[in-house]
Each structure stands twice: as structure tokens, then as C-alpha cells.
Protein backbone atom coordinates (compact mmCIF):
# COMPACT_ATOMS: atom_id res chain seq x y z
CA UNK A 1 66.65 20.79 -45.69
CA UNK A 2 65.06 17.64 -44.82
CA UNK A 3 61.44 18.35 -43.76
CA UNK A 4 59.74 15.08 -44.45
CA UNK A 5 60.88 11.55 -44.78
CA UNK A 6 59.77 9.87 -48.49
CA UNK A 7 58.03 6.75 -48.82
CA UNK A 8 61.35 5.39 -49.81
CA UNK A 9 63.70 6.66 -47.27
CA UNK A 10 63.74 5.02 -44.40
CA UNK A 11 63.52 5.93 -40.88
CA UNK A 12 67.05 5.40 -39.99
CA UNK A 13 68.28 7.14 -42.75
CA UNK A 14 65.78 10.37 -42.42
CA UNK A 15 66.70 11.07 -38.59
CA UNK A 16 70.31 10.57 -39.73
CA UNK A 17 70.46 13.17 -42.22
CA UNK A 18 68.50 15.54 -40.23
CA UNK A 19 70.46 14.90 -37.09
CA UNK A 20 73.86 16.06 -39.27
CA UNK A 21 71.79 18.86 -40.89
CA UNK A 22 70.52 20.38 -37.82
CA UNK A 23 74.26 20.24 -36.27
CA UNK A 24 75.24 22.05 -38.83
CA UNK A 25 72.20 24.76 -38.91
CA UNK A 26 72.47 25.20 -34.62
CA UNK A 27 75.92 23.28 -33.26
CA UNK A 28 74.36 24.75 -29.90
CA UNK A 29 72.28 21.49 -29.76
CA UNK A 30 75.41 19.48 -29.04
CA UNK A 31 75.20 21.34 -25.58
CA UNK A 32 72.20 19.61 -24.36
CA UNK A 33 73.82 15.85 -25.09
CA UNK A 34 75.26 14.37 -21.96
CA UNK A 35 74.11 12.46 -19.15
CA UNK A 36 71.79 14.10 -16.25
CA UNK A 37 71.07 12.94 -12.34
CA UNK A 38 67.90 14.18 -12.30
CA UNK A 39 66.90 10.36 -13.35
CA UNK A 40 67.58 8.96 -10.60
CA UNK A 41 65.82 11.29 -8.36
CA UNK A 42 62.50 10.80 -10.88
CA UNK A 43 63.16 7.33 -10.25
CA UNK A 44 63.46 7.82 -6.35
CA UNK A 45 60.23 10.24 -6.11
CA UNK A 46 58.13 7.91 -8.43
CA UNK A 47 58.48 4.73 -6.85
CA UNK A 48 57.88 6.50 -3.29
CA UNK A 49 54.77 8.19 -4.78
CA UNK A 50 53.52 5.14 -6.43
CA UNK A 51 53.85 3.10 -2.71
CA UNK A 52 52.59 5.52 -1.36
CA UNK A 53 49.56 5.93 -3.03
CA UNK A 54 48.85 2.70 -2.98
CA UNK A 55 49.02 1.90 0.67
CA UNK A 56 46.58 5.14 1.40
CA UNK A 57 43.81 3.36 -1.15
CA UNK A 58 43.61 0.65 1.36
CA UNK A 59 41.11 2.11 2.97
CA UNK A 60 38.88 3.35 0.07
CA UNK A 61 36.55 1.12 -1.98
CA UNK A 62 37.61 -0.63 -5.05
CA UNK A 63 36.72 2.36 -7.61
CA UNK A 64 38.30 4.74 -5.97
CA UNK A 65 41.30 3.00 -6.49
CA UNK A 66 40.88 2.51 -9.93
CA UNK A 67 39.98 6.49 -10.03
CA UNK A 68 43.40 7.30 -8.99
CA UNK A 69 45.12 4.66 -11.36
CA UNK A 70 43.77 6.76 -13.85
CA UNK A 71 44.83 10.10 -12.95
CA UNK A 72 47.29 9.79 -10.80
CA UNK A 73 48.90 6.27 -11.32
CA UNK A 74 49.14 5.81 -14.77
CA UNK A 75 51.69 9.17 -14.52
CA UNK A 76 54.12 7.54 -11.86
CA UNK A 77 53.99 4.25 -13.97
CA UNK A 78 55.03 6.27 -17.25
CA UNK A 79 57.70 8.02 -15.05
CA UNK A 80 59.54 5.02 -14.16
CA UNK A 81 59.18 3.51 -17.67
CA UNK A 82 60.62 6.75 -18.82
CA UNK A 83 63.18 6.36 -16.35
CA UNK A 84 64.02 3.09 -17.26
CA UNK A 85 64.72 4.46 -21.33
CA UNK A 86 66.71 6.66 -19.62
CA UNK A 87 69.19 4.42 -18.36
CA UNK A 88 68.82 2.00 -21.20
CA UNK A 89 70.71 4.79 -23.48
CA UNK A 90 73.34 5.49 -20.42
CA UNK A 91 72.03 8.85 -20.25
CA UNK A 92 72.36 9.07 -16.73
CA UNK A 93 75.27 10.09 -14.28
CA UNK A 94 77.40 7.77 -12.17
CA UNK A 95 78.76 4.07 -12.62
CA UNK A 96 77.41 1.64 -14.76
CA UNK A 97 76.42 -0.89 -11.73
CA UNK A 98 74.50 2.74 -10.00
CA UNK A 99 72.32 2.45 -13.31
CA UNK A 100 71.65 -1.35 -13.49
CA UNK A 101 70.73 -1.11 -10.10
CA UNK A 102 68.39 1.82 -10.25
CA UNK A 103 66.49 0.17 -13.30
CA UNK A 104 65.71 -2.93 -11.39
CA UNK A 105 64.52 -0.33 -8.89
CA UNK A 106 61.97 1.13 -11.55
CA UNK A 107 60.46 -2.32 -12.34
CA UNK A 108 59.00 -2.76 -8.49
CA UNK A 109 55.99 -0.54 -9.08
CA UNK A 110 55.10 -1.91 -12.30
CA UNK A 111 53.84 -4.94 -13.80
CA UNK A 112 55.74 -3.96 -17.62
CA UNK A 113 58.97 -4.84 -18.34
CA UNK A 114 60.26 -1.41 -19.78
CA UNK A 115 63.71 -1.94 -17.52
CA UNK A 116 64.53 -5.20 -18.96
CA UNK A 117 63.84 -3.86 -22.52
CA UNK A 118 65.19 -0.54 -22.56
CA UNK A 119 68.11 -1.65 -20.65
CA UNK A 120 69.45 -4.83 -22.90
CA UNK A 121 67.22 -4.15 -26.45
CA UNK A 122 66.39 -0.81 -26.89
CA UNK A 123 69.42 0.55 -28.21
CA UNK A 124 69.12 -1.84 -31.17
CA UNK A 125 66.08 -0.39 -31.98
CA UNK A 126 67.78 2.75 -32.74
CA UNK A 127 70.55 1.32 -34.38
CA UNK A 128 69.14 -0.72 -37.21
CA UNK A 129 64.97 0.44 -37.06
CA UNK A 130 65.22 -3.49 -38.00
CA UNK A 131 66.05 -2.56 -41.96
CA UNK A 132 67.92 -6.36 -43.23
CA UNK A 133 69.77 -4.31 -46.24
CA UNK A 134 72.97 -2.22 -46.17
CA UNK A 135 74.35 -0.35 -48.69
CA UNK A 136 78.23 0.25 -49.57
CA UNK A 137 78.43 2.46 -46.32
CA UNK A 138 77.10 0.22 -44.12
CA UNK A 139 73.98 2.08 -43.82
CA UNK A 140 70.51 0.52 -43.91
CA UNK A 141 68.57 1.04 -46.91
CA UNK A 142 64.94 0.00 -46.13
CA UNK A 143 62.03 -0.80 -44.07
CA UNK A 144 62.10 -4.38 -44.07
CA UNK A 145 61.26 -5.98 -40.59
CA UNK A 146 58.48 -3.58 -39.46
CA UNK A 147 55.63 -5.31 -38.05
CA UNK A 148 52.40 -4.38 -36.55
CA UNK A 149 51.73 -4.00 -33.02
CA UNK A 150 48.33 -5.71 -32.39
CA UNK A 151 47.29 -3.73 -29.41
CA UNK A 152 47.84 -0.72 -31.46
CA UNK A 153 47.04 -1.28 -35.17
CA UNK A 154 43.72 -1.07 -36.64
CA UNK A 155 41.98 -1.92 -39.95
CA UNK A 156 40.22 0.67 -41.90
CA UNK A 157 35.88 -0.30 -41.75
CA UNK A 158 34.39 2.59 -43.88
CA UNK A 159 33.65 6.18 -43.14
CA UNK A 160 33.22 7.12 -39.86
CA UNK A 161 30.29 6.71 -38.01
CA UNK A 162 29.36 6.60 -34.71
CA UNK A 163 28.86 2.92 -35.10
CA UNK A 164 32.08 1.98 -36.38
CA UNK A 165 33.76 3.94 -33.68
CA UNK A 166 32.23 2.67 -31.36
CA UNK A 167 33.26 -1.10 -32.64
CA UNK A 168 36.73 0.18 -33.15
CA UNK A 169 37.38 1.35 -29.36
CA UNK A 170 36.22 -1.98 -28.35
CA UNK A 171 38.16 -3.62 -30.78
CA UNK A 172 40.77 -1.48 -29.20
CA UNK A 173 40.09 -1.84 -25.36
CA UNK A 174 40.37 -5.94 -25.95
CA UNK A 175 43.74 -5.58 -28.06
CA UNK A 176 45.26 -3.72 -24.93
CA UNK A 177 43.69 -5.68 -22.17
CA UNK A 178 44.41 -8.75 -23.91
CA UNK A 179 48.45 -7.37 -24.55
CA UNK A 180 48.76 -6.39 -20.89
CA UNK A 181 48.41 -9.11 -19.21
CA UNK A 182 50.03 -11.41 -22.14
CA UNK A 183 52.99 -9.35 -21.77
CA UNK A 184 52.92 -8.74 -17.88
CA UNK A 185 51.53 -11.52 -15.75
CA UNK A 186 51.47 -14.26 -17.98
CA UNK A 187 55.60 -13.22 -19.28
CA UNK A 188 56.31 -13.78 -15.14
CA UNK A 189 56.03 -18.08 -15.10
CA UNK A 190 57.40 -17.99 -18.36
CA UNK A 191 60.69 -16.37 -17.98
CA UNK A 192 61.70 -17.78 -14.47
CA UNK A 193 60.57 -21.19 -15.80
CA UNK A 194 63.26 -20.49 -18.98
CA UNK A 195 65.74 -19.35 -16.75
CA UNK A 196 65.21 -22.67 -14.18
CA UNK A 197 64.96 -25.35 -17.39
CA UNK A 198 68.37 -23.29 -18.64
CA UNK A 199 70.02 -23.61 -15.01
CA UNK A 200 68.93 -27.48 -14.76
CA UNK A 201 70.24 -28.30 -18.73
CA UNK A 202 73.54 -26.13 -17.64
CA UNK A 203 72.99 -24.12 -20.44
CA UNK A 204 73.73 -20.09 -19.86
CA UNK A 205 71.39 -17.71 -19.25
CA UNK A 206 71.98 -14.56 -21.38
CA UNK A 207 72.40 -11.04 -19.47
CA UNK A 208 68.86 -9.83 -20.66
CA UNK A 209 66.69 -12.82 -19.63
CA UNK A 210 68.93 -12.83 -15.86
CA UNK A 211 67.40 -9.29 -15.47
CA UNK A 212 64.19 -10.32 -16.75
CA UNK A 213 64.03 -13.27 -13.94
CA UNK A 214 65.31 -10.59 -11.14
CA UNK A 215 62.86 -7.78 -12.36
CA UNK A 216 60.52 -10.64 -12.16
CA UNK A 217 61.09 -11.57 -8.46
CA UNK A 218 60.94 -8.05 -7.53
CA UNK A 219 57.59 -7.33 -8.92
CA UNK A 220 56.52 -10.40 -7.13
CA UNK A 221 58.24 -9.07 -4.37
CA UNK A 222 56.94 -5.71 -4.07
CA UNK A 223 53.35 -6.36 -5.12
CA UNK A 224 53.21 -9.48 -1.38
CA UNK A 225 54.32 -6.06 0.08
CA UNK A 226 51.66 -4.03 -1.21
CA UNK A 227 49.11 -7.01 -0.31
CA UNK A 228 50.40 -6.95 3.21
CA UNK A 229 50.04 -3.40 4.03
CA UNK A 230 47.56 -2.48 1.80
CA UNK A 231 45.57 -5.08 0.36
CA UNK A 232 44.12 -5.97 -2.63
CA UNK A 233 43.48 -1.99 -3.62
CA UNK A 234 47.28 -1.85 -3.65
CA UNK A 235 48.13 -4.49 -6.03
CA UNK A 236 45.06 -3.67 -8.35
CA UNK A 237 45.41 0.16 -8.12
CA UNK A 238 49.29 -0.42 -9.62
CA UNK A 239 47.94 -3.18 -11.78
CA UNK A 240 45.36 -0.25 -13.43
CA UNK A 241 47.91 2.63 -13.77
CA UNK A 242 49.49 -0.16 -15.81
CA UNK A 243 46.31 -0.74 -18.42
CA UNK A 244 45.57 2.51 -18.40
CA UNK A 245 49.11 3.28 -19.37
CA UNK A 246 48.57 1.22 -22.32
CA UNK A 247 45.60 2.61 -22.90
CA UNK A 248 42.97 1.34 -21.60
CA UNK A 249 39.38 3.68 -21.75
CA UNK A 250 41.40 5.83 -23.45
CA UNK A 251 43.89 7.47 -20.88
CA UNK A 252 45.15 10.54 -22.12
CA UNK A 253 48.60 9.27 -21.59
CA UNK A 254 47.44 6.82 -24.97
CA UNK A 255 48.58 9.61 -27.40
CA UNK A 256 52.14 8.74 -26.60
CA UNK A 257 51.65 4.90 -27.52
CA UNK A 258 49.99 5.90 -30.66
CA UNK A 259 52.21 8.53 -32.10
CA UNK A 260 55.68 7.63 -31.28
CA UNK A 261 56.13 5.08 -34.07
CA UNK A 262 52.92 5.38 -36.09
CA UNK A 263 52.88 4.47 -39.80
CA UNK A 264 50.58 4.79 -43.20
CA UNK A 265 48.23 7.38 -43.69
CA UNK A 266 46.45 7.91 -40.63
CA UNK A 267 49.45 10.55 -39.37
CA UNK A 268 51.61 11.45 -42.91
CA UNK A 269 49.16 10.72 -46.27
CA UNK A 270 51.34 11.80 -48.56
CA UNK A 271 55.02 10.80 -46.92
CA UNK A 272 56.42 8.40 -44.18
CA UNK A 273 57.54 9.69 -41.39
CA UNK A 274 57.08 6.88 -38.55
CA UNK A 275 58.11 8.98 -35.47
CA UNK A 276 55.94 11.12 -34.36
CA UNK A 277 55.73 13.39 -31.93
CA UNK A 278 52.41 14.84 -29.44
CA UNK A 279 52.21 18.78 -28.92
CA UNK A 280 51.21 20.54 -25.69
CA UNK A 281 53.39 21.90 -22.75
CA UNK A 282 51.62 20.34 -19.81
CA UNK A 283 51.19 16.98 -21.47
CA UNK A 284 55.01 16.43 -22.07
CA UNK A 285 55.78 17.69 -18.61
CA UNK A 286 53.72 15.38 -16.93
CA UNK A 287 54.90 12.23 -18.98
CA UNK A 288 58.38 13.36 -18.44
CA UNK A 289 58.67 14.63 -22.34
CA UNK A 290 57.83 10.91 -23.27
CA UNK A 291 56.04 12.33 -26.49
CA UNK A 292 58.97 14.19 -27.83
CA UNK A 293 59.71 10.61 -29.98
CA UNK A 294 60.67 12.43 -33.12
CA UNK A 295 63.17 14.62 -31.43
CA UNK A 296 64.07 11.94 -29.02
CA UNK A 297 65.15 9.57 -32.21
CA UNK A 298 66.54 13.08 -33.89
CA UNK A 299 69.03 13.04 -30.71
CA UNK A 300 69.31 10.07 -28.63
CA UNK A 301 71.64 11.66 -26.81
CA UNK A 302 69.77 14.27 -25.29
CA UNK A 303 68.11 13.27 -21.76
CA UNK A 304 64.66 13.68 -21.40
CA UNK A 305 64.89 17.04 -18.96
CA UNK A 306 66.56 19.14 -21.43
CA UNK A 307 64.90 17.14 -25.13
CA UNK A 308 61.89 19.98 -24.81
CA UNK A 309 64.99 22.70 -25.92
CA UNK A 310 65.24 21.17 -29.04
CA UNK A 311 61.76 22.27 -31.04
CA UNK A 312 63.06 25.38 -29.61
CA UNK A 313 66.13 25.78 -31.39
CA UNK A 314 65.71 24.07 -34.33
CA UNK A 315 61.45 24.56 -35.15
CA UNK A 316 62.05 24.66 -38.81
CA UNK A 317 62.79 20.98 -38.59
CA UNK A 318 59.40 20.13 -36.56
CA UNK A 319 56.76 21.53 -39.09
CA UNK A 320 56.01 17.69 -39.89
CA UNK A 321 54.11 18.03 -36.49
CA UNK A 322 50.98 19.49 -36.74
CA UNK A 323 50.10 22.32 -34.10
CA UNK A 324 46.60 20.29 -33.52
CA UNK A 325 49.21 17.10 -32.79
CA UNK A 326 47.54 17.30 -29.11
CA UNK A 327 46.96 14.08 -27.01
CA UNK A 328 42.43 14.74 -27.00
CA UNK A 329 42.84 14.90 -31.11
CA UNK A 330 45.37 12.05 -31.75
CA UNK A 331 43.02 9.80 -29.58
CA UNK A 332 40.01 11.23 -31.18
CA UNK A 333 41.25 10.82 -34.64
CA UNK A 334 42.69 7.37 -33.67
CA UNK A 335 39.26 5.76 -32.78
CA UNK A 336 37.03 8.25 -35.07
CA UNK A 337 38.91 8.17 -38.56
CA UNK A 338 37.67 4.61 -39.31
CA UNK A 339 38.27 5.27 -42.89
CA UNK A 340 42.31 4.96 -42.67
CA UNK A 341 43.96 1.98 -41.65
CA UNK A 342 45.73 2.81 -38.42
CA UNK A 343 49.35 0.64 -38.49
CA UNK A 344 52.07 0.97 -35.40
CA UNK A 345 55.48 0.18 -36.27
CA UNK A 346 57.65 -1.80 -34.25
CA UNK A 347 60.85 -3.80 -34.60
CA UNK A 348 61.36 -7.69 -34.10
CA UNK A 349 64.35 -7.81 -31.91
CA UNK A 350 65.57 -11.13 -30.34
CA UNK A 351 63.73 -11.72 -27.02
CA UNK A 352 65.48 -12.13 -23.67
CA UNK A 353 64.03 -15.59 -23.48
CA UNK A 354 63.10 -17.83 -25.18
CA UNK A 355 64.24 -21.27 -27.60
């Protein structure tokens, strides 16, 4: 049975043998695969709550409304990005042009651009894990192509101390501030200015970076509404739940960022395994099973209402994951263990935009 992935097997290869393995151990997996409409009633109920929200704060003071960003916000912003994976991987029921339309809908109350990505890139992501090699089976062989997210990797600075923790979360807290609005507000200009200088040269615009322009006017959109009824502690409190998703003084919703594609020794010492997974029942209910990564790229066919069942029928093939894999001691161990070199994976795909 495959347990654990080597240091030489790759990630694509290691979820692929397990995937056929664990068919063949419990073929009563295959009945959770299949699309689901319960995504576009998540999507529905967690842009109205988001709106919502944010038009009530307009009568609060300024820290209030960060308050609920953090415990309330950052929530219906992982929702919708969830939401948006969803129906990047067509796991959702109705037409194709229903799903498209719904995942603009999911960008409105958020400054990120999960829709855009999950919807055109994503599904590369699972396909290749960015290996470069093949073998005689047209399988990829390696690792090549990983690189580091900045926000999220970390260098090792001795053995812990309070001191060097405490420089580490800082380190950390300007790495995600600094990513957020690189990849959010700043991204905006830049992509309808590529789309404008590509209309004006009569060059085409490809599918993804169209998207990326309308997800951009939408946000724009959306957020003059917010501003209108609401005020500034409508735009800010979405612009917070946001950060924090990323985050930002170390939201619990964090653990998810830092364990879904974590690599080197700070989660597996002795073997790689870069998708991880966070334990706990509440936690994974209230980010919509977000943290169930290693099943998630074990099935990408299940949907995210029904990817819980599968620790539950096959838990032989999740002992990689810790019981004390909780979201308070992957954060603590995250900024604390500054003796291990903390290194996200992620893969280089072609942008939407761009030269």
C-alpha cells in the first residue's frame, strides 16, 4: 500500500497510485464523484452574507469592522474562493455558461482572484504538478518546476526562541500584506490596461485574461456599491476578511494556506509528501472542507460536501496526517519551529496576462 510518498516520487505520481489503490481497496468511493448544486447555493448565501455584513458595519467604528473581518469575514471570503475551485473542476450541476456565470458572481465580494484562477488554470495544476519530464507512459517523472511561494516560505534562523519567533511572524505578516495587495489591488490597472493595449494593437485577448478584466470590473463594481451604502467600513471590512484570509495576525483559517502544498521537513522529515491535509471537524466545516487538500488531490472528482467521507472509508491511507495536524498547532509550529526551513510549493503556470 502506498502510505507515504519518497523523496523521489513525485507528487503526481504518489496521488496517482494511491487514487487506483484505494479504488481497488473501497470501489464505494467512486459513489461520491459527481457534480453537486449545493455550490451554487454556498455561492448564493455567501455573497448575501458577505453584503450584508458589510452594509450593517456602517454604523460601527473602524475596529469593529475589522473584528468581524476576522471572525466572521474571512469565512464568507474562503467560501466563495472555495466555491470558485468548485466550478473550476466542473464539479457543479447545470450548463457550462450557469457555472461561468456563477464564478464571476463569487469574485464581487472579494478582492482575490480565485475565480479567474481556478476557473482557466487550476486544472493544470493537477494535471502536470508542473514536473517538465515524462517517461515512456506519458507520465511525469519529477519535481522540476516547484517554486516557493514568498508569502508562505520561510528560512530556518536557529533554534527556537522567543526572539526568533517573534522576527519570523513579522517576517511573515509583511510577506502576506505585501502579497495581498501585489496580487489584488495592484493586479486590477494591470490587467484591464493589458486587455485595452491588446484591444488597441488588435491582438486577441485570451479567455483567462477576458475573465480576469470582467472579474475586475465587478470588484470595482461591487466595492462603489459597498461605498455608497455603507461606506468606507464596507470596502475595508471585505478588504480585511481578504488579509486575514491570507493570513494575516495569524487567522486560524492560515492552517489551510500552509498545509495544502507544504514541502521539506517542517511537515514530512523523513519523506515528501507535499499535500497536506488539517484535522478537526469544526474547522473543515466552516472552511467548506478547504483543508481536506490531500484527499481533495487523492480525488478531484469528489465535491467538497461529500470529500469529508473519504478519511472515512479509506483511513488506512490518511495515517501520513498526524492526529495533532490541527489548525492552533500547524500555525504554532509554523512560526515557532525556527529551526526547519519552512518551503510552500507551488506551480509556475502561464498567467492570464501578460507579454
Amino acid at each position: 500500500m502506498v502510505e507515504a510518498g519518497r523523496a523521489t516520487t513525485p507528487e503526481l505520481l504518489w496521488h496517482k497510485r494511491r487514487r487506483r489503490e484505494m479504488l481497488r481497496a473501497h470501489p464505494e468511493i467512486a459513489k461520491l464523484f459527481g457534480p453537486t448544486a449545493v455550490t451554487h447555493a454556498l455561492t448564493v448565501a455567501a455573497v448575501v452574507a458577505h453584503a450584508a455584513i458589510a452594509l450593517l458595519l456602517a454604523r460601527v467604528s473602524l475596529p469593529w469592522a475589522i473584528l468581524a473581518a476576522y471572525g466572521i469575514g474571512v469565512w464568507l471570503s474562503g467560501a466563495l474562493g472555495s466555491a470558485a475551485h468548485e466550478y473550476g473542476h466542473r464539479l457543479v450541476r447545470g450548463p457550462r455558461w450557469l457555472a461561468w456565470s456563477m464564478a464571476r458572481l463569487t469574485t464581487t465580494m472579494t478582492w482575490l482572484y480565485g475565480s479567474t484562477f481556478f476557473y482557466h488554470l487550476h486544472m493544470g495544476h493537477h494535471r502536470s504538478q508542473a514536473s517538465t519530464r515524462k517517461n515512456e507512459f506519458d507520465e511525469f517523472i519529477d519535481n522540476e518546476g516547484w517554486r516557493a511561494f514568498r508569502f508562505l516560505s520561510l528560512p530556518a534562523t536557529g533554534r527556537p526562541t522567543w526572539h526568533r519567533a517573534a522576527a519570523r511572524f513579522m517576517r511573515s505578516q509583511w510577506q502576506i500584506v505585501h502579497s495581498t495587495i501585489m496580487s489584488t489591488l495592484v493586479k486590477i490597472p494591470i490587467i484591464l490596461g493589458y486587455v485595452v493595449w491588446s484591444r488597441l494593437r488588435g491582438r486577441p485577448v485570451r479567455p483567462a485574461a477576458r475573465d480576469a478584466a470582467i472579474d475586475s470590473m465587478l470588484k470595482l463594481a461591487a466595492s462603489a456599491g459597498l461605498f455608497a451604502a455603507g461606506g468606507w467600513n464596507a470596502v475595508l471590512y471585505v478588504f480585511f476578511s481578504d488579509l486575514f484570509l491570507r493570513g494575516v495576525l495569524a487567522n486560524p483559517y492560515f492552517a489551510w494556506w500552509i498545509s495544502q502544498h507544504h514541502m521539506g521537513a517542517f511537515f514530512s522529515p523523513d519523506e515528501f509528501v507535499a499535500t497536506g491535509s488539517v484535522h478537526g471537524r469544526i474547522y473543515n466545516f466552516i472552511n467548506t472542507n478547504a483543508s481536506k487538500h490531500c484527499e481533495h488531490h487523492d480525488f478531484p472528482q469528489i465535491p467538497w460536501n461529500r470529500l469529508a467521507k473519504l478519511a472515512e472509508i479509506a483511513p488506512e491511507y490518511y495515517r501520513h496526517v498526524p492526529p495533532d495536524r490541527t489548525w492552533y498547532n500547524v500555525i504554532w509550529h509554523y512560526y515557532w519551529r525556527t529551526d526547519l526551513t519552512y518551503a510552500y510549493g507551488y506551480h509556475p503556470l502561464r498567467m492570464p496576462f501578460g507579454p
